[in-house]
N, C-alpha and C. Protein backbone atom coordinates (compact mmCIF):
# COMPACT_ATOMS: atom_id res chain seq x y z
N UNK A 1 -45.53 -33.24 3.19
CA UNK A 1 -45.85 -31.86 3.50
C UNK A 1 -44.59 -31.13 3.95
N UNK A 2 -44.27 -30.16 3.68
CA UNK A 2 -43.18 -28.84 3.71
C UNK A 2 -43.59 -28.97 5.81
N UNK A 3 -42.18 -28.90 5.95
CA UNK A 3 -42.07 -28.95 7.33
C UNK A 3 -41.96 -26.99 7.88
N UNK A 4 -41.97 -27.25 9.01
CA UNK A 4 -42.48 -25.59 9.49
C UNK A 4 -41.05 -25.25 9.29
N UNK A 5 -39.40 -25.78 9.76
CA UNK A 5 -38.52 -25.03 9.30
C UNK A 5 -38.28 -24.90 7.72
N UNK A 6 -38.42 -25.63 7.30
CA UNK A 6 -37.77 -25.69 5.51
C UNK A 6 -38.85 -24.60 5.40
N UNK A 7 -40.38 -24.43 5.61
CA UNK A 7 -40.83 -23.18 5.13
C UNK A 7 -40.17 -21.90 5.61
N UNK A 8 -39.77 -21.87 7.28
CA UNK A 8 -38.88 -20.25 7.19
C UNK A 8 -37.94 -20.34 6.85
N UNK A 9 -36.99 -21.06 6.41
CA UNK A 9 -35.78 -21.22 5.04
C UNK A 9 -36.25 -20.40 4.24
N UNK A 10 -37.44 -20.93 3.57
CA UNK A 10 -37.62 -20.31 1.92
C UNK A 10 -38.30 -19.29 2.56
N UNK A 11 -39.01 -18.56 3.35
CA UNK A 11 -39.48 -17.19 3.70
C UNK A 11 -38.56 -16.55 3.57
N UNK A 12 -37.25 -17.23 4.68
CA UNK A 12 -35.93 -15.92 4.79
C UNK A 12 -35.48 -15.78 3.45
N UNK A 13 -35.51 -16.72 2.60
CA UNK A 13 -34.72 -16.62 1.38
C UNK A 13 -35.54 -15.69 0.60
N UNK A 14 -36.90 -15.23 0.53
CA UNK A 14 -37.31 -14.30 -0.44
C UNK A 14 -37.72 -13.16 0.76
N UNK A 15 -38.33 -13.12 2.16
CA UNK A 15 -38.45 -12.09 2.71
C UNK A 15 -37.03 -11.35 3.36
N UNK A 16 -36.71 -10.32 3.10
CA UNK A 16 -35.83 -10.15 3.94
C UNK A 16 -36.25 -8.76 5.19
N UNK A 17 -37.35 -8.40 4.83
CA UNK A 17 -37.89 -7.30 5.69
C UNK A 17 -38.05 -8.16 7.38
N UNK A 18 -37.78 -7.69 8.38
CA UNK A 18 -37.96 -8.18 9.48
C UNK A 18 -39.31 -8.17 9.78
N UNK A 19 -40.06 -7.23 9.89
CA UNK A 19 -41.56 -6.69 10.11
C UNK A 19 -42.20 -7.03 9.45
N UNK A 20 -41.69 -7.67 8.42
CA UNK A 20 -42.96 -8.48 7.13
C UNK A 20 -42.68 -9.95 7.81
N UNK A 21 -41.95 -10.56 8.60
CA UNK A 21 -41.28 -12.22 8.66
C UNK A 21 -42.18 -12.36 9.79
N UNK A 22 -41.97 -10.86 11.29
CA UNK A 22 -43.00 -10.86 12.09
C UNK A 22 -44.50 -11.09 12.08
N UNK A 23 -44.76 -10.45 10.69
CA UNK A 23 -46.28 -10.15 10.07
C UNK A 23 -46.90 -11.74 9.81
N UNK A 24 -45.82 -12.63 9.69
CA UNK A 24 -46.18 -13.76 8.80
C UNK A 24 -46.48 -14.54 10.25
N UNK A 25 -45.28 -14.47 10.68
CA UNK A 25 -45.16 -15.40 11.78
C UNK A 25 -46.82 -14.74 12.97
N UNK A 26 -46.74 -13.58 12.88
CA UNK A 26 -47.80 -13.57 13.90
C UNK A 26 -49.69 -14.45 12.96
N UNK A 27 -49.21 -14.13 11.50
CA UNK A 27 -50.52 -14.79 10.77
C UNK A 27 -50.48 -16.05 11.53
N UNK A 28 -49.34 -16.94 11.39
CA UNK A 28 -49.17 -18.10 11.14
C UNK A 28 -49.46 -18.53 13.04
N UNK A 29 -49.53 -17.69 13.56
CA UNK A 29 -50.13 -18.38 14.86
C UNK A 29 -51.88 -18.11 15.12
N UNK A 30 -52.20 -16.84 14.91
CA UNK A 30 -53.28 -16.80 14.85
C UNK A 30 -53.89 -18.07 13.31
N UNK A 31 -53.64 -18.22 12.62
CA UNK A 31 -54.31 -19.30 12.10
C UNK A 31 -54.15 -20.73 12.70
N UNK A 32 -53.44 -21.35 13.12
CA UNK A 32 -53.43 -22.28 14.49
C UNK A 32 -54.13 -22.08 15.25
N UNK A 33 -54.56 -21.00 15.93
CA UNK A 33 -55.60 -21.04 16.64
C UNK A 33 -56.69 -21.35 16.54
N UNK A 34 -57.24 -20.27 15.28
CA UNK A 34 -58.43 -20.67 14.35
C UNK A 34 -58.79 -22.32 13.89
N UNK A 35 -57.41 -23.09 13.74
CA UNK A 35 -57.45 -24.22 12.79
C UNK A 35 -57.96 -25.01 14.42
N UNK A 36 -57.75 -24.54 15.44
CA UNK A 36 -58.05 -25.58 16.45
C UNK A 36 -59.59 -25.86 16.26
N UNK A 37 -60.11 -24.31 16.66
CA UNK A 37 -62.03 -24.25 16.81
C UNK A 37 -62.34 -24.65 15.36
N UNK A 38 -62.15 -24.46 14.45
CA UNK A 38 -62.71 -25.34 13.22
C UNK A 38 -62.35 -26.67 12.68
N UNK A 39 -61.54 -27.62 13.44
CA UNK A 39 -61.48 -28.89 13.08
C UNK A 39 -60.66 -28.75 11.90
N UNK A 40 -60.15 -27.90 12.00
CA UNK A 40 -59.30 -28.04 10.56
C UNK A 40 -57.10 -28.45 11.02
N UNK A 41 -56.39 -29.04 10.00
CA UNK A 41 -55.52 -29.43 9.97
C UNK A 41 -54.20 -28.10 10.73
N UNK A 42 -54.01 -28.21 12.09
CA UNK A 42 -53.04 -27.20 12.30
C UNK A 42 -51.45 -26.87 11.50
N UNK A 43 -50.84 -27.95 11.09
CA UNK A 43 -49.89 -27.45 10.84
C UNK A 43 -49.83 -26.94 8.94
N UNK A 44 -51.67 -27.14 8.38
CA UNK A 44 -51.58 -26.73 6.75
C UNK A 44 -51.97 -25.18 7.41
N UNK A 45 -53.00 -25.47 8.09
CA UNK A 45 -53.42 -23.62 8.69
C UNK A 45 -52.20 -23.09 8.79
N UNK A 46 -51.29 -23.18 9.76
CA UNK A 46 -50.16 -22.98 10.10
C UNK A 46 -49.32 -22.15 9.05
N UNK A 47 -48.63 -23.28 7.99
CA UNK A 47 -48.38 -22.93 6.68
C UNK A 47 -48.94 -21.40 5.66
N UNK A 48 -50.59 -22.21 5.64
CA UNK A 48 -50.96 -20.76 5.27
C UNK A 48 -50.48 -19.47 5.78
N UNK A 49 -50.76 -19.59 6.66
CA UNK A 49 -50.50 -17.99 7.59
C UNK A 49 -49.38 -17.87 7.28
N UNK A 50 -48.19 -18.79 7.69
CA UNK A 50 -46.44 -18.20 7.34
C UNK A 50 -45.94 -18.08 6.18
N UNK A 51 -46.58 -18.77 5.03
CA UNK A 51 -46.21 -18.07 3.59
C UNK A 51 -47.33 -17.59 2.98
N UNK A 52 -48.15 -16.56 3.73
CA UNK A 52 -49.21 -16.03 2.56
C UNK A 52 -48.38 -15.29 1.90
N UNK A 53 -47.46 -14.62 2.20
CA UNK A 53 -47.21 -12.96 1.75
C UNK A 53 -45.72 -13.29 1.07
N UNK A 54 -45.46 -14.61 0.75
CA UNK A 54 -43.67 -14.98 0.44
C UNK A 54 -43.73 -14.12 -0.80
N UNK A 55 -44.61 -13.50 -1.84
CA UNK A 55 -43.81 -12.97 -2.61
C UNK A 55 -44.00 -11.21 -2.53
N UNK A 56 -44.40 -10.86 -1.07
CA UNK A 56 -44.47 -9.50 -1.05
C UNK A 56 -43.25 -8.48 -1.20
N UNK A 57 -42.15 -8.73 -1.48
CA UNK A 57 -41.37 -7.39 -1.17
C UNK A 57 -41.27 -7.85 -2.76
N UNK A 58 -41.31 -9.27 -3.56
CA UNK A 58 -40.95 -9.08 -5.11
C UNK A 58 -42.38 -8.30 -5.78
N UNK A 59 -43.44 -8.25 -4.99
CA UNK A 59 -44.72 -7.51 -5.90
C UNK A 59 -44.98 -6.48 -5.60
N UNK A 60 -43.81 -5.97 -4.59
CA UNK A 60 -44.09 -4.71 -3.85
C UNK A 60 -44.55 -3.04 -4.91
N UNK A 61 -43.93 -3.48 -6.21
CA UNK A 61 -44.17 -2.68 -7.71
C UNK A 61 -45.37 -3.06 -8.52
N UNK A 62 -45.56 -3.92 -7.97
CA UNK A 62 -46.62 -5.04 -8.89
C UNK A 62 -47.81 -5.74 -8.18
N UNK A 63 -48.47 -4.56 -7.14
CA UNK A 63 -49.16 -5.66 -5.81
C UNK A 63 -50.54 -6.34 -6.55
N UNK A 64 -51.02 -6.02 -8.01
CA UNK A 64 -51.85 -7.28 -8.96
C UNK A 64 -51.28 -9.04 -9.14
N UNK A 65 -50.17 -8.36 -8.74
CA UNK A 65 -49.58 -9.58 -9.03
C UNK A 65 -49.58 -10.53 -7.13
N UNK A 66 -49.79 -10.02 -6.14
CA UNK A 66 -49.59 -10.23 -5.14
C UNK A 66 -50.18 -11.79 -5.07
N UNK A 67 -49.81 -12.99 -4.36
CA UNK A 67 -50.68 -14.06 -4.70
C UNK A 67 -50.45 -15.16 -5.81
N UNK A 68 -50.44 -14.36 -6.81
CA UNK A 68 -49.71 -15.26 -7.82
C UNK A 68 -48.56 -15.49 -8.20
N UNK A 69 -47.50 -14.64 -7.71
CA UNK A 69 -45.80 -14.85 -7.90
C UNK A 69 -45.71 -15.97 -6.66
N UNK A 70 -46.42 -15.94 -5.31
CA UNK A 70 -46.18 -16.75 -4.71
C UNK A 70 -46.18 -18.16 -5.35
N UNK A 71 -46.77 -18.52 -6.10
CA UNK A 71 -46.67 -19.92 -6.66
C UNK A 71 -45.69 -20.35 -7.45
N UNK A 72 -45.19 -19.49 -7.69
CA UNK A 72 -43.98 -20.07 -8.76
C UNK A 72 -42.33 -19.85 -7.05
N UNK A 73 -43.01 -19.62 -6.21
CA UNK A 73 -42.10 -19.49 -5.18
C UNK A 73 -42.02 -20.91 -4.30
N UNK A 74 -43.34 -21.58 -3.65
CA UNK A 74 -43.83 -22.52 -2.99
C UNK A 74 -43.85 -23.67 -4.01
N UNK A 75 -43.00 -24.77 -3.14
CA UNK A 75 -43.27 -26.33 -3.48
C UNK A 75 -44.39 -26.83 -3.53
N UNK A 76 -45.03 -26.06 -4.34
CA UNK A 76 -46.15 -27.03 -4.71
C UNK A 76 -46.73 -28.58 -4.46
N UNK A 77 -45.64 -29.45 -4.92
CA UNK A 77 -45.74 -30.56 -4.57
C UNK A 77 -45.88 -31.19 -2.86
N UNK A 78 -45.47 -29.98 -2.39
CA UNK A 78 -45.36 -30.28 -0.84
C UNK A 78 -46.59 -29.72 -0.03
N UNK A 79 -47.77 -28.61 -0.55
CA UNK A 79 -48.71 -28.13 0.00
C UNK A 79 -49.58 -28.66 -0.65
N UNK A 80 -50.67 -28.59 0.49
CA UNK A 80 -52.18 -28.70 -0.59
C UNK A 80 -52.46 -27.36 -1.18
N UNK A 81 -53.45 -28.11 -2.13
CA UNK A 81 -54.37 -27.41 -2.57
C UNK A 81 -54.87 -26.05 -1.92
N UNK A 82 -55.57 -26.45 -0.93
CA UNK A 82 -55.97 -25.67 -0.39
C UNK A 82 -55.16 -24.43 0.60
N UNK A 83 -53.99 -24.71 1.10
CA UNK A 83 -53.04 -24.22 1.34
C UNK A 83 -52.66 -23.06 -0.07
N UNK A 84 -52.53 -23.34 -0.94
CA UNK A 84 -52.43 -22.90 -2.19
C UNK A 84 -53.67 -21.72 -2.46
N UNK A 85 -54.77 -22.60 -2.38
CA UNK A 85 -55.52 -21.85 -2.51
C UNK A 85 -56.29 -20.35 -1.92
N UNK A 86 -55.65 -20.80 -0.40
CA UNK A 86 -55.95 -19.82 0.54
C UNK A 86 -55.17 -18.89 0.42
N UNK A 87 -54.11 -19.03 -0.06
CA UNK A 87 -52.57 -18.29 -0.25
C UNK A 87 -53.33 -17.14 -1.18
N UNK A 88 -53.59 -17.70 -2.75
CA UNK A 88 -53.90 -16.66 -3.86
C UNK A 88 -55.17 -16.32 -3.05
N UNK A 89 -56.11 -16.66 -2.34
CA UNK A 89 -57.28 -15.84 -2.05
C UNK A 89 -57.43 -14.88 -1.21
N UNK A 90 -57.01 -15.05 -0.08
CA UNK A 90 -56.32 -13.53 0.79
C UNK A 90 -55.64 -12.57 0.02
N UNK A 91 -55.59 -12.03 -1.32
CA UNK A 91 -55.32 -11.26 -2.02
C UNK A 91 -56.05 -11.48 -3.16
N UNK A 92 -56.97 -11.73 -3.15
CA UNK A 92 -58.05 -11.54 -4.21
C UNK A 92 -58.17 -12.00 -5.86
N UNK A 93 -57.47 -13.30 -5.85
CA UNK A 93 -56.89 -14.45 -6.85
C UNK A 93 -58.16 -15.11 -7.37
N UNK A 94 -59.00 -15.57 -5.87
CA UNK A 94 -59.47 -16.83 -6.17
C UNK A 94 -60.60 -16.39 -5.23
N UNK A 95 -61.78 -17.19 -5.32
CA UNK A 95 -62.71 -17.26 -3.83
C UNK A 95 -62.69 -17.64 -2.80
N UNK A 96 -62.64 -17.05 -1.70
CA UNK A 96 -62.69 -17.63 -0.17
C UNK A 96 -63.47 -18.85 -0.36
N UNK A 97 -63.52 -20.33 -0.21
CA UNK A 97 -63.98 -20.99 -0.58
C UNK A 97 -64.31 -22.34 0.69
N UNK A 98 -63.38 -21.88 1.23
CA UNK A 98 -62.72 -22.75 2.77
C UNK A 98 -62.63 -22.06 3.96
N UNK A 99 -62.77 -22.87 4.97
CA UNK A 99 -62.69 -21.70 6.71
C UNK A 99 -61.30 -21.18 6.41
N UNK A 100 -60.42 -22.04 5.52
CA UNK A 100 -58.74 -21.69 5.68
C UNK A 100 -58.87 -20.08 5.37
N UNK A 101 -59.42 -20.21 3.72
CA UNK A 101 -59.16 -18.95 3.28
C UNK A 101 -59.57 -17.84 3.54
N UNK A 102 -60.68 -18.02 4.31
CA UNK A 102 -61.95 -16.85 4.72
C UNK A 102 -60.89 -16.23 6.38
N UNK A 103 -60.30 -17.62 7.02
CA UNK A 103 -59.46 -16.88 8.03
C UNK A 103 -58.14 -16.21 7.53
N UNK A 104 -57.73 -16.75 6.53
CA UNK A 104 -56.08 -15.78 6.18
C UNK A 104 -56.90 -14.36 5.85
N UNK A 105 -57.63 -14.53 5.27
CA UNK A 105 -58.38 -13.24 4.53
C UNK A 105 -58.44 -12.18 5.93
N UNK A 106 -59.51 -12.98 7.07
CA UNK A 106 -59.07 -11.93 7.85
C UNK A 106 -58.75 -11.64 9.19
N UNK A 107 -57.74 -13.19 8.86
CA UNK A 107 -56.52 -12.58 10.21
C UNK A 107 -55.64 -11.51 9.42
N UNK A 108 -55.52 -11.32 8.00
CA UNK A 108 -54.05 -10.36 7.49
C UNK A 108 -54.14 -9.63 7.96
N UNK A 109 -55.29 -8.50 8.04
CA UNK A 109 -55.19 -6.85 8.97
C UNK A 109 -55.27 -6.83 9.85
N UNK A 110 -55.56 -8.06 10.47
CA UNK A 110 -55.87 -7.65 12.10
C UNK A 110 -54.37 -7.50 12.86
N UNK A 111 -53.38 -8.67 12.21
CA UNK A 111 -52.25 -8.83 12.78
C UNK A 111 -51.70 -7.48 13.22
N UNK A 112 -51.62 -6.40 12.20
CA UNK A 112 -51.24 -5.36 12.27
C UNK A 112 -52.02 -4.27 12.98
N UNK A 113 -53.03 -4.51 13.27
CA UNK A 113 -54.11 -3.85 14.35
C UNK A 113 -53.41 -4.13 15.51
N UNK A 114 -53.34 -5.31 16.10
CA UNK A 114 -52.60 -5.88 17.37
C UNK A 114 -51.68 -5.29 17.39
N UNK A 115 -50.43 -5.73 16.55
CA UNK A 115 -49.42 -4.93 16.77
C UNK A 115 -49.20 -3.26 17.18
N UNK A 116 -50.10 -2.92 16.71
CA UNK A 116 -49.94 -0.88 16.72
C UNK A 116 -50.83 -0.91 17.95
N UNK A 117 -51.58 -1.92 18.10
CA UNK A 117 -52.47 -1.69 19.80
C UNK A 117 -51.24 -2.01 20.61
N UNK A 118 -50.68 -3.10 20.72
CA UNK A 118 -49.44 -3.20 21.33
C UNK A 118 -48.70 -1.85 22.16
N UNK A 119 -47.86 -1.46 20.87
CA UNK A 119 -47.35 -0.37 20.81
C UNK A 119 -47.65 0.49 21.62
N UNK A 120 -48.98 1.03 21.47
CA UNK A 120 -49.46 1.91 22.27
C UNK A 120 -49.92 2.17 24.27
N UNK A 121 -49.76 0.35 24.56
CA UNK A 121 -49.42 0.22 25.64
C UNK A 121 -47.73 0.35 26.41
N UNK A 122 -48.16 1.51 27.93
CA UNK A 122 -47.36 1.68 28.66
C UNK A 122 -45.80 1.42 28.53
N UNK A 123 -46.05 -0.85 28.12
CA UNK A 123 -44.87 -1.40 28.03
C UNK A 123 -44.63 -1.74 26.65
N UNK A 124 -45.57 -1.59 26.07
CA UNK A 124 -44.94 -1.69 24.75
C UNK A 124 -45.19 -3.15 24.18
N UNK A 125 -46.39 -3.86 24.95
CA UNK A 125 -45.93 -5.63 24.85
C UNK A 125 -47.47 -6.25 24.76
N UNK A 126 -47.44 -7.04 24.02
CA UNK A 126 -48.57 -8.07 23.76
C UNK A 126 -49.18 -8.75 25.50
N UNK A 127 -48.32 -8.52 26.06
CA UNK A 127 -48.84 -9.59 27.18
C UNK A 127 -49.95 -8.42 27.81
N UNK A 128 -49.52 -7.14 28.42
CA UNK A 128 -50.42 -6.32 28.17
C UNK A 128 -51.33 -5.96 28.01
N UNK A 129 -51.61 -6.47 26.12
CA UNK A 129 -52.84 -6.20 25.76
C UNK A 129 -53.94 -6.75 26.22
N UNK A 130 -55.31 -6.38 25.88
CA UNK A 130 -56.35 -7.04 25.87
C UNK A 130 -57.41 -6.75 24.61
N UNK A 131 -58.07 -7.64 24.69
CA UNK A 131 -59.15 -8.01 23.37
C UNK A 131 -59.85 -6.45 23.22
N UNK A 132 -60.46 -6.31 24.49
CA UNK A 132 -61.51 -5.13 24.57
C UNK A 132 -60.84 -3.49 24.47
N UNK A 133 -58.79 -3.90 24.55
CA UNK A 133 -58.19 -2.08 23.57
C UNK A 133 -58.51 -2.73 22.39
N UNK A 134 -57.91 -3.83 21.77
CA UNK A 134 -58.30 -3.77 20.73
C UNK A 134 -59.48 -3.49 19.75
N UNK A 135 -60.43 -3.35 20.31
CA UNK A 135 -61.61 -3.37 19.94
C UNK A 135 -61.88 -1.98 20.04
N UNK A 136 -61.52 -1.34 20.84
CA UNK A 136 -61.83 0.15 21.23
C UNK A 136 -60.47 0.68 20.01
N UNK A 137 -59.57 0.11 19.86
CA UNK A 137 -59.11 0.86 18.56
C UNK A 137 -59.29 0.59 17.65
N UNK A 138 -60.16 -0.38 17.17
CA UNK A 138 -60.41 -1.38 15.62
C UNK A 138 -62.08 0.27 15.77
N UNK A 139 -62.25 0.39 16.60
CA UNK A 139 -63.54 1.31 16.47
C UNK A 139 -63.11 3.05 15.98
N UNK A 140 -61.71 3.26 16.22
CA UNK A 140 -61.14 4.27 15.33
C UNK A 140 -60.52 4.24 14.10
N UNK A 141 -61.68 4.66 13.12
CA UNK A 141 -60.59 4.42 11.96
C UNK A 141 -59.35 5.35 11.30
N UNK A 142 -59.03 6.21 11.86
CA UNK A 142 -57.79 6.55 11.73
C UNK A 142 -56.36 5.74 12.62
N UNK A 143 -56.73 5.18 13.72
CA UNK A 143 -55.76 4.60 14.09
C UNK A 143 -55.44 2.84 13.03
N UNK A 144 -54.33 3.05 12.91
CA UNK A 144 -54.03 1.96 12.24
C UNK A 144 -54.74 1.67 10.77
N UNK A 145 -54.66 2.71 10.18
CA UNK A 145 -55.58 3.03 9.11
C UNK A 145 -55.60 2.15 8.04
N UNK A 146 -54.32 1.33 7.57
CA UNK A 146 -54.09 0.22 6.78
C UNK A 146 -54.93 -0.61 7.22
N UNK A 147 -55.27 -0.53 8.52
CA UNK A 147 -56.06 -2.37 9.02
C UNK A 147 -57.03 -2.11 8.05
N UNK A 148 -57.70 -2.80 7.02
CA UNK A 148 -58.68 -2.83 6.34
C UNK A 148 -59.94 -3.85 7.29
N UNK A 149 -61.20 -2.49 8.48
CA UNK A 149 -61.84 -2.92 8.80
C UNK A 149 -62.67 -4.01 8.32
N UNK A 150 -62.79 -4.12 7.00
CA UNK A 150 -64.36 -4.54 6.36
C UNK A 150 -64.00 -6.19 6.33
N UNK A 151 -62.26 -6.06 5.97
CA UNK A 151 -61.81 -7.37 5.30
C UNK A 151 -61.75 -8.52 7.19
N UNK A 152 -61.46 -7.44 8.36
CA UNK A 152 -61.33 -8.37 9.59
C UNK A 152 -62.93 -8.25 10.07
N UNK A 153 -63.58 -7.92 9.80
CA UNK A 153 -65.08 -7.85 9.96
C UNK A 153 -65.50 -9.14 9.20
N UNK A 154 -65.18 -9.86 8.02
CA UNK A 154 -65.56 -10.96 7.24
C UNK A 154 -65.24 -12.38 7.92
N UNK A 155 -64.46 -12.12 9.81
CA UNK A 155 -64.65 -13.40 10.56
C UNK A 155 -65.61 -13.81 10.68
N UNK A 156 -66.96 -12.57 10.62
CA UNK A 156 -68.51 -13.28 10.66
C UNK A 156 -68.67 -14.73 9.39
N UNK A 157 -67.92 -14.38 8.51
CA UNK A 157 -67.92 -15.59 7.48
C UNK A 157 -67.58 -16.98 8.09
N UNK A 158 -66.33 -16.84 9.31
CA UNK A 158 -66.72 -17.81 10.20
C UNK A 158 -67.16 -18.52 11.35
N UNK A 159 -68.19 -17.65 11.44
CA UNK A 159 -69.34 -17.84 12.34
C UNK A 159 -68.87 -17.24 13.65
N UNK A 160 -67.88 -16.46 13.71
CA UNK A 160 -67.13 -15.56 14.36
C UNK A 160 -67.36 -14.38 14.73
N UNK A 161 -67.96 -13.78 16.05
CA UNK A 161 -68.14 -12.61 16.27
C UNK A 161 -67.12 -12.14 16.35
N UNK A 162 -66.34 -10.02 15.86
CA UNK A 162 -65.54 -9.42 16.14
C UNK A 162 -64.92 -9.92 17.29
N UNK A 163 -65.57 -9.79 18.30
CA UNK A 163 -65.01 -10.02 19.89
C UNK A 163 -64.34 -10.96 20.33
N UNK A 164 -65.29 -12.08 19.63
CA UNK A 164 -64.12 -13.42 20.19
C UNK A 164 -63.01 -13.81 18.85
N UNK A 165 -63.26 -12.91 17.68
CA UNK A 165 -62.60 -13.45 16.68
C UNK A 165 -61.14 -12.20 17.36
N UNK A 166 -61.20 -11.16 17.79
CA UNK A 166 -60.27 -10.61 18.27
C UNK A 166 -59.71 -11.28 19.51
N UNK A 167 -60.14 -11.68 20.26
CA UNK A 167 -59.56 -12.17 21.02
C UNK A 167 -58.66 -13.47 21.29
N UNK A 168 -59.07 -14.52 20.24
CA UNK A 168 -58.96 -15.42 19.58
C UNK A 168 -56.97 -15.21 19.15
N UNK A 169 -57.07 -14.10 18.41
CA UNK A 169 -55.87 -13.60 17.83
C UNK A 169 -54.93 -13.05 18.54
N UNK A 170 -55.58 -12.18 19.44
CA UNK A 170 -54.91 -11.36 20.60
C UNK A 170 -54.44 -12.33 21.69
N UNK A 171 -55.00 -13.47 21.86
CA UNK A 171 -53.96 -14.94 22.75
C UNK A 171 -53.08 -15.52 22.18
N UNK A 172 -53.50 -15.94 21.01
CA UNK A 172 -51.97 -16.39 20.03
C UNK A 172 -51.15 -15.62 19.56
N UNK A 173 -51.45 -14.38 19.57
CA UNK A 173 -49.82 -13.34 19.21
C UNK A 173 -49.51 -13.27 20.77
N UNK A 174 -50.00 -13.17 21.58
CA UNK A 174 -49.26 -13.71 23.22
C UNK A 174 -48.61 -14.18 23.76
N UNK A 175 -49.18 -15.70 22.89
CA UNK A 175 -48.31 -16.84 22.62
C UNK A 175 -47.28 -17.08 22.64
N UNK A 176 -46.96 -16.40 21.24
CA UNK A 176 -45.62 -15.82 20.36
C UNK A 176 -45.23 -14.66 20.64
N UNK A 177 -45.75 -14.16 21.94
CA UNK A 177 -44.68 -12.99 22.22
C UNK A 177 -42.94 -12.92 21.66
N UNK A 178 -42.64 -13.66 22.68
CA UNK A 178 -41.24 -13.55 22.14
C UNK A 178 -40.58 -13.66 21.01
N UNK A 179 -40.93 -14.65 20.00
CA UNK A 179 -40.73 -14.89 18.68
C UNK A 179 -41.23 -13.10 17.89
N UNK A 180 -42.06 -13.07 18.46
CA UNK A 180 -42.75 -11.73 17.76
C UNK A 180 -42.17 -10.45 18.29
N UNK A 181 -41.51 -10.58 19.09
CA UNK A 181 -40.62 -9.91 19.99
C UNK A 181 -41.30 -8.43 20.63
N UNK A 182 -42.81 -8.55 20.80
CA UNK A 182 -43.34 -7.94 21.70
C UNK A 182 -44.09 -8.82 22.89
């Protein structure tokens, strides 16, 4: 299995946006979290989350293609399947089929919900936050208008209420404050 540095090697080598590496890295903790309460494998969850998006700035012209350039990017031989699979399905490749994929699906918008809730506190910082702003801004839909509600609403797929599935997320980007550098 692809070790957690050799994967941000090959991230840095095709991402070079900072705020997209953040984006990944904050997936890639909130799915660790997730991978704890579902019995599932932390460091493939892990994976998922930090290379869903490796071929976003090359499909950035081409976002049909989003999902599937990643594969000709990722060592295959070194991920599962399902890792793979969760990858093309959080962009609409394949079927959510697994807790993996149903959580990349929708930790992706939330990450960026957090973040702009962040923001909007005093200091500017994750430690800060709490579950219940977030929630009070996931309830405006003009704020953070990219977050695609419907797709972080589909945690009910894993047996996940909004509340604790936000909150869930909102401790592990905490976590990773510093790495995330809020």
């Amino acid at each position: 299995m692809l070790e957690r540095q050799e994967a941000l090697s090959l991230l840095r080598k095709h991402i070079h946006k900072e705020n997209l590496v953040k984006h990944m890295l904050a997936t890639e903790v909130c799915m660790r979290r997730l991978a704890e309460r579902h019995q599932g494998n932390l460091d493939e969850w892990s994976l998922a989350g930090l290379l869903h998006d490796i071929d976003y700035e090359l499909t950035a012209d081409n976002p049909q293609k989003h999902g599937i350039v990643s594969m000709d990017l990722l060592p295959k031989e070194e991920l599962s399947q399902e890792i793979l699979d969760a990858i093309k399905s959080h962009s609409g490749h394949c079927e959510r089929n697994t807790p993996m994929a149903k959580a990349l699906y929708a930790i992706d918008p939330l990450t960026g919900l957090i973040v702009a809730s962040a923001l909007m506190t005093p200091s500017r910082k994750l430690a800060d936050l709490s579950a219940e702003t977030v929630m009070k801004r996931y309830k405006e839909k003009r704020f953070a208008a990219g977050a695609c509600r419907e797709q972080i609403a589909s945690c009910a797929e894993l047996g996940l209420s909004l509340e604790e599935f936000l909150a869930q997320c909102v401790e592990a980007m905490q976590s990773a404050s510093e790495e995330l550098g809020l």
